[in-house]
Protein backbone atom coordinates (compact mmCIF):
# COMPACT_ATOMS: atom_id res chain seq x y z
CA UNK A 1 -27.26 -29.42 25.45
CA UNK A 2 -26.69 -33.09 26.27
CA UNK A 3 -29.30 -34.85 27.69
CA UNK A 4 -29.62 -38.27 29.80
CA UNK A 5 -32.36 -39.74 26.52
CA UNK A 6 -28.88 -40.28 24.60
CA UNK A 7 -28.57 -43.38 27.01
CA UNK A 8 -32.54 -44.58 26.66
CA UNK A 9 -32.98 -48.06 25.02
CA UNK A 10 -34.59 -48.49 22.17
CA UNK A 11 -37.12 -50.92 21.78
CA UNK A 12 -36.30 -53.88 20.26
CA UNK A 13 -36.89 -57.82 19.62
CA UNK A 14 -34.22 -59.29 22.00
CA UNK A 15 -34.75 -62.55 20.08
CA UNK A 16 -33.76 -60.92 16.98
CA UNK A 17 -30.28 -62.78 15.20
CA UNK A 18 -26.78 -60.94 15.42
CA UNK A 19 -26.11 -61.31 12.17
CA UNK A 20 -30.05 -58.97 10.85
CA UNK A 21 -28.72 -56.53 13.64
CA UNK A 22 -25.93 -55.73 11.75
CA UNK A 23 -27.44 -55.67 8.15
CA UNK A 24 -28.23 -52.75 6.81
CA UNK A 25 -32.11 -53.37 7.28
CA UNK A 26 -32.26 -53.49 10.53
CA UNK A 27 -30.87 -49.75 10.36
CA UNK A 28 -33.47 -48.51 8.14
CA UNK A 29 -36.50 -50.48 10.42
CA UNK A 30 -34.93 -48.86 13.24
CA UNK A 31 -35.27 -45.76 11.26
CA UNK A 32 -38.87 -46.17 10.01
CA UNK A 33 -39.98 -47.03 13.89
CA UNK A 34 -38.67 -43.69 14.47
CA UNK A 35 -39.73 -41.98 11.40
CA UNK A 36 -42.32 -39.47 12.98
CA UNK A 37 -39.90 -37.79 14.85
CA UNK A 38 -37.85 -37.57 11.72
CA UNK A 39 -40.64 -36.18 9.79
CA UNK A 40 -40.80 -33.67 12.31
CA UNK A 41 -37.43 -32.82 12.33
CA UNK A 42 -37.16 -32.53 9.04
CA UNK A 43 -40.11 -30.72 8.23
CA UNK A 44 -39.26 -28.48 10.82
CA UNK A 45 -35.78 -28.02 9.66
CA UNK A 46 -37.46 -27.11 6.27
CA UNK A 47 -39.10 -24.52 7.71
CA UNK A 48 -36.37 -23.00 9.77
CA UNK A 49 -33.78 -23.17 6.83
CA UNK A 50 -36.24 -21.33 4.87
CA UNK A 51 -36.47 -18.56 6.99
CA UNK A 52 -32.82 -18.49 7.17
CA UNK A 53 -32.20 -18.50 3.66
CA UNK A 54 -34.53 -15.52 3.21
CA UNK A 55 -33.20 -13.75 5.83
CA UNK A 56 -29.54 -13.52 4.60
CA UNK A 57 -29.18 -10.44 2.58
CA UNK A 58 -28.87 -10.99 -1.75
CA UNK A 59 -25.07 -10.80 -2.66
CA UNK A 60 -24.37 -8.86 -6.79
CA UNK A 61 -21.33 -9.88 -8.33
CA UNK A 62 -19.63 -7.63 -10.99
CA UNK A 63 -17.27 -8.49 -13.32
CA UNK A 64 -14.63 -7.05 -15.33
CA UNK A 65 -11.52 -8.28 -17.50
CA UNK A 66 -8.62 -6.93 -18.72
CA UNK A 67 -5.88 -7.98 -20.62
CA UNK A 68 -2.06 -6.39 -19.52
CA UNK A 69 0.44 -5.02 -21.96
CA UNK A 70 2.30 -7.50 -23.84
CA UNK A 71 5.94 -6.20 -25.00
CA UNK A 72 6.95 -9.26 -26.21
CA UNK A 73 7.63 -10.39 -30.13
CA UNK A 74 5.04 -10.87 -32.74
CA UNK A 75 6.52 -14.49 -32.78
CA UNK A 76 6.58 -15.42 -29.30
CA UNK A 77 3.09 -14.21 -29.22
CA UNK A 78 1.83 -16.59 -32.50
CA UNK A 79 3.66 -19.90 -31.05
CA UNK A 80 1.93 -18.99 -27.69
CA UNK A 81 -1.31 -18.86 -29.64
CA UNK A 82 -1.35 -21.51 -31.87
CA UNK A 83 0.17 -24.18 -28.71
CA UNK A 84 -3.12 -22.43 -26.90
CA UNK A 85 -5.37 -23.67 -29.65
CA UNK A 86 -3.65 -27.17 -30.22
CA UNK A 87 -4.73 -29.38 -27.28
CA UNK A 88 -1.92 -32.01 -28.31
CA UNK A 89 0.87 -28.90 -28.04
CA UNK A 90 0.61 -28.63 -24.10
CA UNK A 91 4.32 -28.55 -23.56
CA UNK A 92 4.53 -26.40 -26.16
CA UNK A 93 2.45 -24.17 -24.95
CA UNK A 94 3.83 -23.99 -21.25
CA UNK A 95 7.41 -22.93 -23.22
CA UNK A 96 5.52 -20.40 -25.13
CA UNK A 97 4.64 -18.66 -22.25
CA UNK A 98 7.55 -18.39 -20.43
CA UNK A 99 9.00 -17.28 -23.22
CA UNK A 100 6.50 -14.44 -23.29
CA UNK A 101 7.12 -13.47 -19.62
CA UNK A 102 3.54 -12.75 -19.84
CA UNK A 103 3.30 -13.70 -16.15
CA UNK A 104 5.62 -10.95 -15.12
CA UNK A 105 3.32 -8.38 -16.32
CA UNK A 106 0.09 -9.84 -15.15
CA UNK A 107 1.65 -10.79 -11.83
CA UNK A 108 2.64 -7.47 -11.94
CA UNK A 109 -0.72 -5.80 -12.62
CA UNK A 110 -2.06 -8.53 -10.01
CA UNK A 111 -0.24 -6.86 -7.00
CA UNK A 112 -1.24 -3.39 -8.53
CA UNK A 113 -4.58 -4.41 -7.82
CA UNK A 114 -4.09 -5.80 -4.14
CA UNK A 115 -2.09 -3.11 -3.15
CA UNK A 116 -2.91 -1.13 -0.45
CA UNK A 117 -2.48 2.26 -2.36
CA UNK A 118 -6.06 0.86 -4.61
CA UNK A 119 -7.88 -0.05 -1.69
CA UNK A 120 -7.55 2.85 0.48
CA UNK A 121 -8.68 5.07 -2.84
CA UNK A 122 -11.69 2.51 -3.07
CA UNK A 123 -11.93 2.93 0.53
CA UNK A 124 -12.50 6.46 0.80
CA UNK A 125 -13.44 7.04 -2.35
CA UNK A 126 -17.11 4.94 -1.60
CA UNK A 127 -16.79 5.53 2.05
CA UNK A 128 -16.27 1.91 2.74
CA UNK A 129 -15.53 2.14 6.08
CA UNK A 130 -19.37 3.67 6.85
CA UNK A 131 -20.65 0.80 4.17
CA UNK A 132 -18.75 -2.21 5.83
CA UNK A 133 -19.27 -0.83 9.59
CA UNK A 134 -15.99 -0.82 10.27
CA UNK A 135 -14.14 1.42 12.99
CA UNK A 136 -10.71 1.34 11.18
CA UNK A 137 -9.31 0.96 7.99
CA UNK A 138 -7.81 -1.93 8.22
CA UNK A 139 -10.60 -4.25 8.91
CA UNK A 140 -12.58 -2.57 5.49
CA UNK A 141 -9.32 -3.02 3.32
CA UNK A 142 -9.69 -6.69 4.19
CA UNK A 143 -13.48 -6.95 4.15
CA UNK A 144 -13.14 -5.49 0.37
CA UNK A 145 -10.60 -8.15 -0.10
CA UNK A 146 -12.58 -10.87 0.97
CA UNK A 147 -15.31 -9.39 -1.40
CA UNK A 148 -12.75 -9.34 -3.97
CA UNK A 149 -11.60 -11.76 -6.12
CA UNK A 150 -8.49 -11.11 -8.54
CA UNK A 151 -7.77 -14.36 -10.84
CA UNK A 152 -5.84 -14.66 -14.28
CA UNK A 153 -5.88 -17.13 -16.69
CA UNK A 154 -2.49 -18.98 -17.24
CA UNK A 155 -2.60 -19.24 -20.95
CA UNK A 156 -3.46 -16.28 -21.87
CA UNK A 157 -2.58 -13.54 -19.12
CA UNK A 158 -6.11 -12.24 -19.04
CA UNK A 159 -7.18 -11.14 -15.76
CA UNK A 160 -10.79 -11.16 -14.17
CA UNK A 161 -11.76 -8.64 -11.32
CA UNK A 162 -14.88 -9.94 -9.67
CA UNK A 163 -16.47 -7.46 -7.05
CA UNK A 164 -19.09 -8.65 -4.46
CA UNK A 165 -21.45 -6.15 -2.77
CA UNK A 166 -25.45 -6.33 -1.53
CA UNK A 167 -25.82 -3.12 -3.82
CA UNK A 168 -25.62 -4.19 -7.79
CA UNK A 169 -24.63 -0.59 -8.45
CA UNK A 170 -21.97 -0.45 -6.14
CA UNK A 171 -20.71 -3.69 -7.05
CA UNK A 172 -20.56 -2.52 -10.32
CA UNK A 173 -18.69 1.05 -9.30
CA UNK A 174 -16.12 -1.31 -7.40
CA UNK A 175 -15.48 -2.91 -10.13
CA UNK A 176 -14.62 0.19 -12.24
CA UNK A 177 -13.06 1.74 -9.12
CA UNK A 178 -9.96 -0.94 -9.38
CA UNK A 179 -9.85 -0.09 -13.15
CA UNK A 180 -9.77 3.75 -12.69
CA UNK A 181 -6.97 2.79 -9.84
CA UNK A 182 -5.12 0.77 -11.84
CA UNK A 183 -4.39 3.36 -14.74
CA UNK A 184 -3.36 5.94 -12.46
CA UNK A 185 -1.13 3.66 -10.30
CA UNK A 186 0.47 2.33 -13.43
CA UNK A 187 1.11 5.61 -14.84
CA UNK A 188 2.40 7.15 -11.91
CA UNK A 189 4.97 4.37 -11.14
CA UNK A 190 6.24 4.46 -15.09
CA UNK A 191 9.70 4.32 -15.25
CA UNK A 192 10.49 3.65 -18.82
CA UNK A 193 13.58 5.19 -20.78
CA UNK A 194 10.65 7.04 -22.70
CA UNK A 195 9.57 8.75 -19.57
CA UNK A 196 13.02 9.62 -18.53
CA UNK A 197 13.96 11.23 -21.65
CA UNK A 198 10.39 13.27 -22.35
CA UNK A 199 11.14 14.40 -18.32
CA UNK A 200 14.98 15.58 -19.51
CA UNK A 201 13.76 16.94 -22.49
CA UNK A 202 11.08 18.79 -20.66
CA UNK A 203 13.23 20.47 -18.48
CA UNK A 204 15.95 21.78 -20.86
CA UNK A 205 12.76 23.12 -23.19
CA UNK A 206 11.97 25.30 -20.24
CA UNK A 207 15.74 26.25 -19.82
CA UNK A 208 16.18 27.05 -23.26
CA UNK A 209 12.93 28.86 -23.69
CA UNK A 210 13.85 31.24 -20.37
CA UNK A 211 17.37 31.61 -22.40
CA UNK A 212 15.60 32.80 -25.44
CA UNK A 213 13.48 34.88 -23.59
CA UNK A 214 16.32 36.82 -22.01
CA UNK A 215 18.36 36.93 -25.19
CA UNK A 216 15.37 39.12 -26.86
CA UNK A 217 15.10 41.29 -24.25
CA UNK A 218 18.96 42.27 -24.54
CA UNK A 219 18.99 42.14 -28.38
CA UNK A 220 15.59 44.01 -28.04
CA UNK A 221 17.04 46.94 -25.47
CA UNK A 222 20.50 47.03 -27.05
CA UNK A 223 18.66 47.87 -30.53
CA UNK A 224 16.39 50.20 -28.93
CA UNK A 225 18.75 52.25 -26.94
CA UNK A 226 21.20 52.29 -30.09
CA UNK A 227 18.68 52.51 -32.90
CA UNK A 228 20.27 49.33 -34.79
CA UNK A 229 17.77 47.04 -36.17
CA UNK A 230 19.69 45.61 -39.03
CA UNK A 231 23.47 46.80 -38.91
CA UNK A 232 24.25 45.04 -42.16
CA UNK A 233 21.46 46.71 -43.82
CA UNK A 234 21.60 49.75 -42.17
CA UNK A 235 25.44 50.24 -43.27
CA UNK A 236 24.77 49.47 -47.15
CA UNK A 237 21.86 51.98 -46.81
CA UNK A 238 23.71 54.30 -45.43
CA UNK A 239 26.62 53.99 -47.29
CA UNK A 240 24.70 54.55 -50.31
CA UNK A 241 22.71 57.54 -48.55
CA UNK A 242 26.00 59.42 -47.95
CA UNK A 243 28.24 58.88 -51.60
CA UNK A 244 24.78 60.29 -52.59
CA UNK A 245 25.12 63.57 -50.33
CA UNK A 246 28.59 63.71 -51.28
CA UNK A 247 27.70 63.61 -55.20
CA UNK A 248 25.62 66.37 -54.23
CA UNK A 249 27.96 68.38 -52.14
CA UNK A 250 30.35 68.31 -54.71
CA UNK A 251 28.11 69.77 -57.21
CA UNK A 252 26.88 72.48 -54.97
CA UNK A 253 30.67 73.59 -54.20
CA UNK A 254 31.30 73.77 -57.79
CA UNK A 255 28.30 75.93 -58.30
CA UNK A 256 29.23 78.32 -55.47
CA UNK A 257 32.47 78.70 -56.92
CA UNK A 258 31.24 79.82 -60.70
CA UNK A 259 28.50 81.66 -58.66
CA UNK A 260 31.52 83.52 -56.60
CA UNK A 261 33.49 83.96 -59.66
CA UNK A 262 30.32 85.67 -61.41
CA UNK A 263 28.94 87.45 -58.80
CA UNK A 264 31.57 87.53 -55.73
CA UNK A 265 30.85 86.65 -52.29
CA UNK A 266 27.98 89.40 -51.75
CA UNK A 267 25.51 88.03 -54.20
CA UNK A 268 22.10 86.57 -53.13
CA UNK A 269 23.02 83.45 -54.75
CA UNK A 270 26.52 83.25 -53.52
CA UNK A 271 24.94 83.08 -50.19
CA UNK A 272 22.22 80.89 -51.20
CA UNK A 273 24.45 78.24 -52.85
CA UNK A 274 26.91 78.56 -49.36
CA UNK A 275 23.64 77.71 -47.44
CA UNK A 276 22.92 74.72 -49.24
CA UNK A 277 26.56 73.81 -49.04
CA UNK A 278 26.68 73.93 -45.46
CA UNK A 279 23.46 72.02 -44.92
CA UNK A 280 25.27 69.31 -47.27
CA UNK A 281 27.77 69.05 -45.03
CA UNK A 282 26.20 69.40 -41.84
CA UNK A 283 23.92 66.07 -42.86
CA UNK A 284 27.05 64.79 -44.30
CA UNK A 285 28.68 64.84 -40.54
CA UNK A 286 25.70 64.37 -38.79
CA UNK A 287 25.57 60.76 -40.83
CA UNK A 288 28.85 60.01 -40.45
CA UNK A 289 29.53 61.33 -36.87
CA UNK A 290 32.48 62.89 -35.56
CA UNK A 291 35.47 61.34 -35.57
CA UNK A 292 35.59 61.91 -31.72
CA UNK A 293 32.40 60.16 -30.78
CA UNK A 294 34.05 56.60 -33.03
CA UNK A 295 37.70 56.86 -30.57
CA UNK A 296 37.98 54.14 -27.90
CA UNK A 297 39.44 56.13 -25.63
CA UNK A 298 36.76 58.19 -24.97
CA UNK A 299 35.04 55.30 -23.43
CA UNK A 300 37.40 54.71 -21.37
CA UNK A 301 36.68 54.27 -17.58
CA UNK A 302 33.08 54.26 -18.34
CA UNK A 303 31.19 51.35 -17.11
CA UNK A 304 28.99 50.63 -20.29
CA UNK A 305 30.99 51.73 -23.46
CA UNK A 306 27.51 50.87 -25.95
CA UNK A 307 25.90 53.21 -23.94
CA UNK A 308 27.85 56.35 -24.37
CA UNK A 309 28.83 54.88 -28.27
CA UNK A 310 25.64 57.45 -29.74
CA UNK A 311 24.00 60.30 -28.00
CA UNK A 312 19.84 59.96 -27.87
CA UNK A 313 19.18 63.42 -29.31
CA UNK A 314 16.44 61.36 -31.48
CA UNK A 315 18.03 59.98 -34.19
CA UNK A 316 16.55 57.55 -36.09
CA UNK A 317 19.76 56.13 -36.49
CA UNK A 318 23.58 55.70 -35.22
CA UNK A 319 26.20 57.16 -37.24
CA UNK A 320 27.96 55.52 -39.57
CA UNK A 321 31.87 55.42 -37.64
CA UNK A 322 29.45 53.92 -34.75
CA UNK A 323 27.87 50.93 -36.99
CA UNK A 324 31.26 49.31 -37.23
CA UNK A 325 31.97 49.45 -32.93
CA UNK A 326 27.93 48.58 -32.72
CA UNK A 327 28.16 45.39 -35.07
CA UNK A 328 29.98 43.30 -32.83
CA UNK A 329 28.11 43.18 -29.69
CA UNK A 330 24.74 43.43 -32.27
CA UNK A 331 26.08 40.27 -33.55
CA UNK A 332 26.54 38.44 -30.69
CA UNK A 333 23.02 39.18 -29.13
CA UNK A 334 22.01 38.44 -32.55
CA UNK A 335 23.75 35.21 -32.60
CA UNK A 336 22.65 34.38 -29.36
CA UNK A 337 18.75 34.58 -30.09
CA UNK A 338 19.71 32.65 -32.94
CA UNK A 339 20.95 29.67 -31.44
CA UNK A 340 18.59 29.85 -28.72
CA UNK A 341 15.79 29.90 -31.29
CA UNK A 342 17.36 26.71 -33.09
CA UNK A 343 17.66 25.08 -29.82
CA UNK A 344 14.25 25.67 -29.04
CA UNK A 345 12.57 24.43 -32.27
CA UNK A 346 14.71 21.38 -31.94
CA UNK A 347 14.12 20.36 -28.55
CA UNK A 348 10.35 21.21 -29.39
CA UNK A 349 10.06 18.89 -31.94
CA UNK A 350 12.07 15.94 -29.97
CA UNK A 351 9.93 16.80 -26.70
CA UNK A 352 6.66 16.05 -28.96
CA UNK A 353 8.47 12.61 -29.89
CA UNK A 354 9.13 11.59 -26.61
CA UNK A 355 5.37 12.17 -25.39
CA UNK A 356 4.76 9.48 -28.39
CA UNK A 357 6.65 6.97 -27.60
CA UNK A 358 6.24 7.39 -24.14
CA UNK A 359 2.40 7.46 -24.55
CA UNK A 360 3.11 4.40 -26.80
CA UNK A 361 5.73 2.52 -23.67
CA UNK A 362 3.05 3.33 -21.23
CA UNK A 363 1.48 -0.02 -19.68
CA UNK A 364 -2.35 1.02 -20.74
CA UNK A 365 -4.67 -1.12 -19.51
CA UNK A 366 -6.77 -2.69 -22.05
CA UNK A 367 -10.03 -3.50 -20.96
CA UNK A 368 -12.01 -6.51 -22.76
CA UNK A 369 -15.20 -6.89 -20.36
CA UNK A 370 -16.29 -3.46 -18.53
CA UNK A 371 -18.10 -4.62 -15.35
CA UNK A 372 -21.93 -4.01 -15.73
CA UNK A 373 -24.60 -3.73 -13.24
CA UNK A 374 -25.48 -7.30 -12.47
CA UNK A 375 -29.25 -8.13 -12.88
CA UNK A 376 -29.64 -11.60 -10.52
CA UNK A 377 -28.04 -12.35 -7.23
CA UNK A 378 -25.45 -14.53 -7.30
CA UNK A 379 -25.97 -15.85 -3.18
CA UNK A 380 -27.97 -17.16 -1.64
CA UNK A 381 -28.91 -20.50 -3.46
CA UNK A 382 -32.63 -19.97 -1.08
CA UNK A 383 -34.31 -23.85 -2.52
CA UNK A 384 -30.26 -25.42 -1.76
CA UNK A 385 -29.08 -24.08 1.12
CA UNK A 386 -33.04 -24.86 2.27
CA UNK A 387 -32.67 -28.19 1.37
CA UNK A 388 -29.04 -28.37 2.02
CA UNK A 389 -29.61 -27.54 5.72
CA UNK A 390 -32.77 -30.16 6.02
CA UNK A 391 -30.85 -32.72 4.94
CA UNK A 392 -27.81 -32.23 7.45
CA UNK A 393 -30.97 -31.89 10.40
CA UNK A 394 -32.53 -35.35 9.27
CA UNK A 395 -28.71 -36.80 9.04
CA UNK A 396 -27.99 -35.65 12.42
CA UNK A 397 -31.42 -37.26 14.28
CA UNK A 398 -30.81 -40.15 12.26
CA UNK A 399 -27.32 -40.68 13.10
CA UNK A 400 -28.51 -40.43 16.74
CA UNK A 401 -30.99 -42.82 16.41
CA UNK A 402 -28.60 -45.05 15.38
CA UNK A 403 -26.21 -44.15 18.45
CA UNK A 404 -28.92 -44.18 21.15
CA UNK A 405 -29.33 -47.65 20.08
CA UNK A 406 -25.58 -48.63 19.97
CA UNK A 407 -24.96 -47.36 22.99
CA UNK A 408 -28.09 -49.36 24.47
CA UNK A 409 -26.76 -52.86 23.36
CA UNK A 410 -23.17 -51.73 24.90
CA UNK A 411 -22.52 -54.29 28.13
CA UNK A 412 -23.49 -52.15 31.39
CA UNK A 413 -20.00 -53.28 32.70
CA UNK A 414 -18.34 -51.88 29.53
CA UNK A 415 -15.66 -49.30 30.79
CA UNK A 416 -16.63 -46.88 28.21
CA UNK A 417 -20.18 -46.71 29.86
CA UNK A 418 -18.87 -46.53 33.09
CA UNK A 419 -16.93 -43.80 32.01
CA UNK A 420 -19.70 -42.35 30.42
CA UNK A 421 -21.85 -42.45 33.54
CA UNK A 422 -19.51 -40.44 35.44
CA UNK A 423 -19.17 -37.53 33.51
CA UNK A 424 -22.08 -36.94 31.49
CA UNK A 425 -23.76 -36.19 34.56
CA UNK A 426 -21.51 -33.85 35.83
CA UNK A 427 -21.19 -31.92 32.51
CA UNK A 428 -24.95 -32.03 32.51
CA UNK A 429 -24.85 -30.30 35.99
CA UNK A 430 -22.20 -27.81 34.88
CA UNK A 431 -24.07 -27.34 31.82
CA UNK A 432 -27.33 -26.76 33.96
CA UNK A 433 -26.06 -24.14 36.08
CA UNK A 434 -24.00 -22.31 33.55
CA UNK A 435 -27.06 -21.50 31.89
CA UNK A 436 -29.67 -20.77 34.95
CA UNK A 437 -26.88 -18.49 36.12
CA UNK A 438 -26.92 -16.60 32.60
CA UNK A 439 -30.72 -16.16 33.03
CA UNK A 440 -30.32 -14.77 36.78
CA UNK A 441 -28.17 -12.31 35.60
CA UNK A 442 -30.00 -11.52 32.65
């Protein structure tokens, strides 16, 4: 509040020369005149800036670094590090770099971390909003920024996340929040040809492996419903089954035949040897099927013809005029589970490549510095913002010391004091009422 003493005289020698009022010791005696009420001041100044100092709540600051992905050339990288360790090779070192494109990627990795898609994780992942007092989101997103501070280092592309917070632990959690954040955002938002091709790859793996899936089911019913397992094998065993039954046969009819001429058709082993013959001949037919059963046209008009190729009286196995009509569609199902099985070992093996080298073309993070939970404060300075604060209070009386006496040597008739006279007391009054009227209503 201003006050009418601003205008008060100082007392002074008026005898005293112009020349030791203007020297800088007349300042400081006008200074030590008035040096109790600058003790005062500044003692109580002292006292008051201690209690302020004490007051204001201890800030923790966390730290963590990090270094981006570099995916540039082993050379690049060594003339960027020796011109980095060669204080003469500035220049040199300044082309290194943006030869790297190192910035890119930590400028990059920069705007990962102030994105808005971090904080609001950080936000409600430590309930920041609750922690900061604020009513929306907005207003903690930028409190945690202003308690954030993101900074790289131009030679080298390392980047430093420091995390303020009146709770060291929290500080410290912050600080491995926008770590945690970082990974995920950076492998979510991966792009890379790697990606695309382990994500095409993916998907035809699951075509083919529904493809294969259905192809054993047919080959499996088709071999079921027709007995074939093997029709190659089955034919050559077969075959060999039935020249056998037909080496017996024929020795059996020419037995009944000496047995007929011996005996004649009466005899007990006339009609022994014609059993055996016609059980020869029955298996012979029965293995071979009938010759009606192998036509094509008795399929026709029917809507499945490998379905009505073998009756399922229980044989173990088709005939042998069926294998022939039964290899072809065999051999395609067959076929088919073959290639789909080929397709599917091959596309399993590339799919496992491309999760390498896309693990290997992912951005990872690479952390040099995990943030820790700090053990000393880092603000308040208590002792120099104590004596920072006395200092200004004993500038400020002294400085208006030195005015009050100015302004007492200034020529009444000045216009600046004229000036001065008229509205500092109006201000004053305004002043005055302003706050009585604040008091009444209080």
């Amino acid at each position: 509040m201003i006050s009418k003493s601003i205008l008060e005289p100082v007392e002074r020698s008026e005898s005293m020369p112009a020349f030791e009022q203007a020297h800088w010791a007349f300042r400081a005696r006008l200074l030590w005149e008035h040096r109790r009420p600058l003790i005062r001041m500044s003692v109580l100044s002292l006292f008051v800036s201690l209690g302020i100092a004490f007051v204001l709540p201890k800030h923790y600051r966390s730290t963590a670094s990090i270094m981006p992905p570099d995916q540039q050339n082993s050379s690049t990288m060594m003339l960027a590090a020796l011109a980095s360790r060669s204080p003469n090779l500035g220049s040199l070192g300044s082309l290194a770099s943006s030869l790297m494109g190192g910035h890119s990627n930590t400028a990059l990795f920069e705007d990962f971390l102030r994105s808005g898609t971090v904080s609001g994780h950080l936000i409600d992942r430590f309930n920041l909003q609750h922690v900061y007092h604020s009513r929306y989101r907005i207003d903690a997103a930028k409190h945690l920024a202003r308690r954030t501070k993101i900074t790289d280092d131009k030679k080298s592309g390392v980047i430093t996340i420091e995390v303020d917070d009146t709770n060291p632990i929290r500080a410290r959690d912050l600080a491995q929040g926008y770590l945690d954040e970082l990974n995920k955002l950076v492998t979510r938002t991966n792009t890379s040809s790697a990606h695309r091709e382990r994500m095409f790859i993916e998907e035809r793996l699951q075509a083919v492996q529904a493809d294969l899936e259905r192809a054993q089911i047919e080959l499996s019913e088709f071999s079921s419903k027709n007995s074939t397992i093997d029709v190659g094998a089955q034919t050559r065993a077969m075959m060999d089954a039935g020249a056998h039954i037909q080496a017996e046969l024929l020795i059996e009819q020419s037995g009944l035949e000496s047995l007929r001429q011996m005996y004649g058709d009466g005899n007990v082993r006339v009609r022994e040897a014609q059993a055996r013959v016609a059980a020869l001949q029955q298996g012979l037919e029965k293995m071979t099927g009938s010759s009606d059963s192998s036509s094509p046209s008795d399929n026709a008009g029917h809507g499945d013809p490998l379905s009505d190729a073998t009756d399922d009286h229980g044989e173990l196995y088709p005939p042998l005029r069926q294998l022939p009509r039964l290899a072809v569609p065999y051999a395609d199902l067959y076929r088919r589970v073959k290639v789909q099985e080929a397709a599917y070992e091959l596309l399993t093996q590339q799919y496992e490549l491309a999760r390498i080298e896309e693990a290997r073309d992912v951005p990872a993070v690479s952390i040099i510095d995990s943030p820790a939970i700090p053990e000393k404060k880092y603000f308040p300075p208590r002792l120099l913002l104590a004596a920072l604060l006395t200092f200004l209070s004993f500038a400020a009386r002294a400085a208006l010391i030195l005015v009050r006496d100015y302004w007492s040597k200034v020529d009444p008739g000045d216009p600046r004091k004229t000036l001065a006279a008229d509205i500092l007391p109006v201000v004053h009054d305004r002043i005055h009422s302003i706050f009585f009227r604040k008091r009444g209503v209080a």
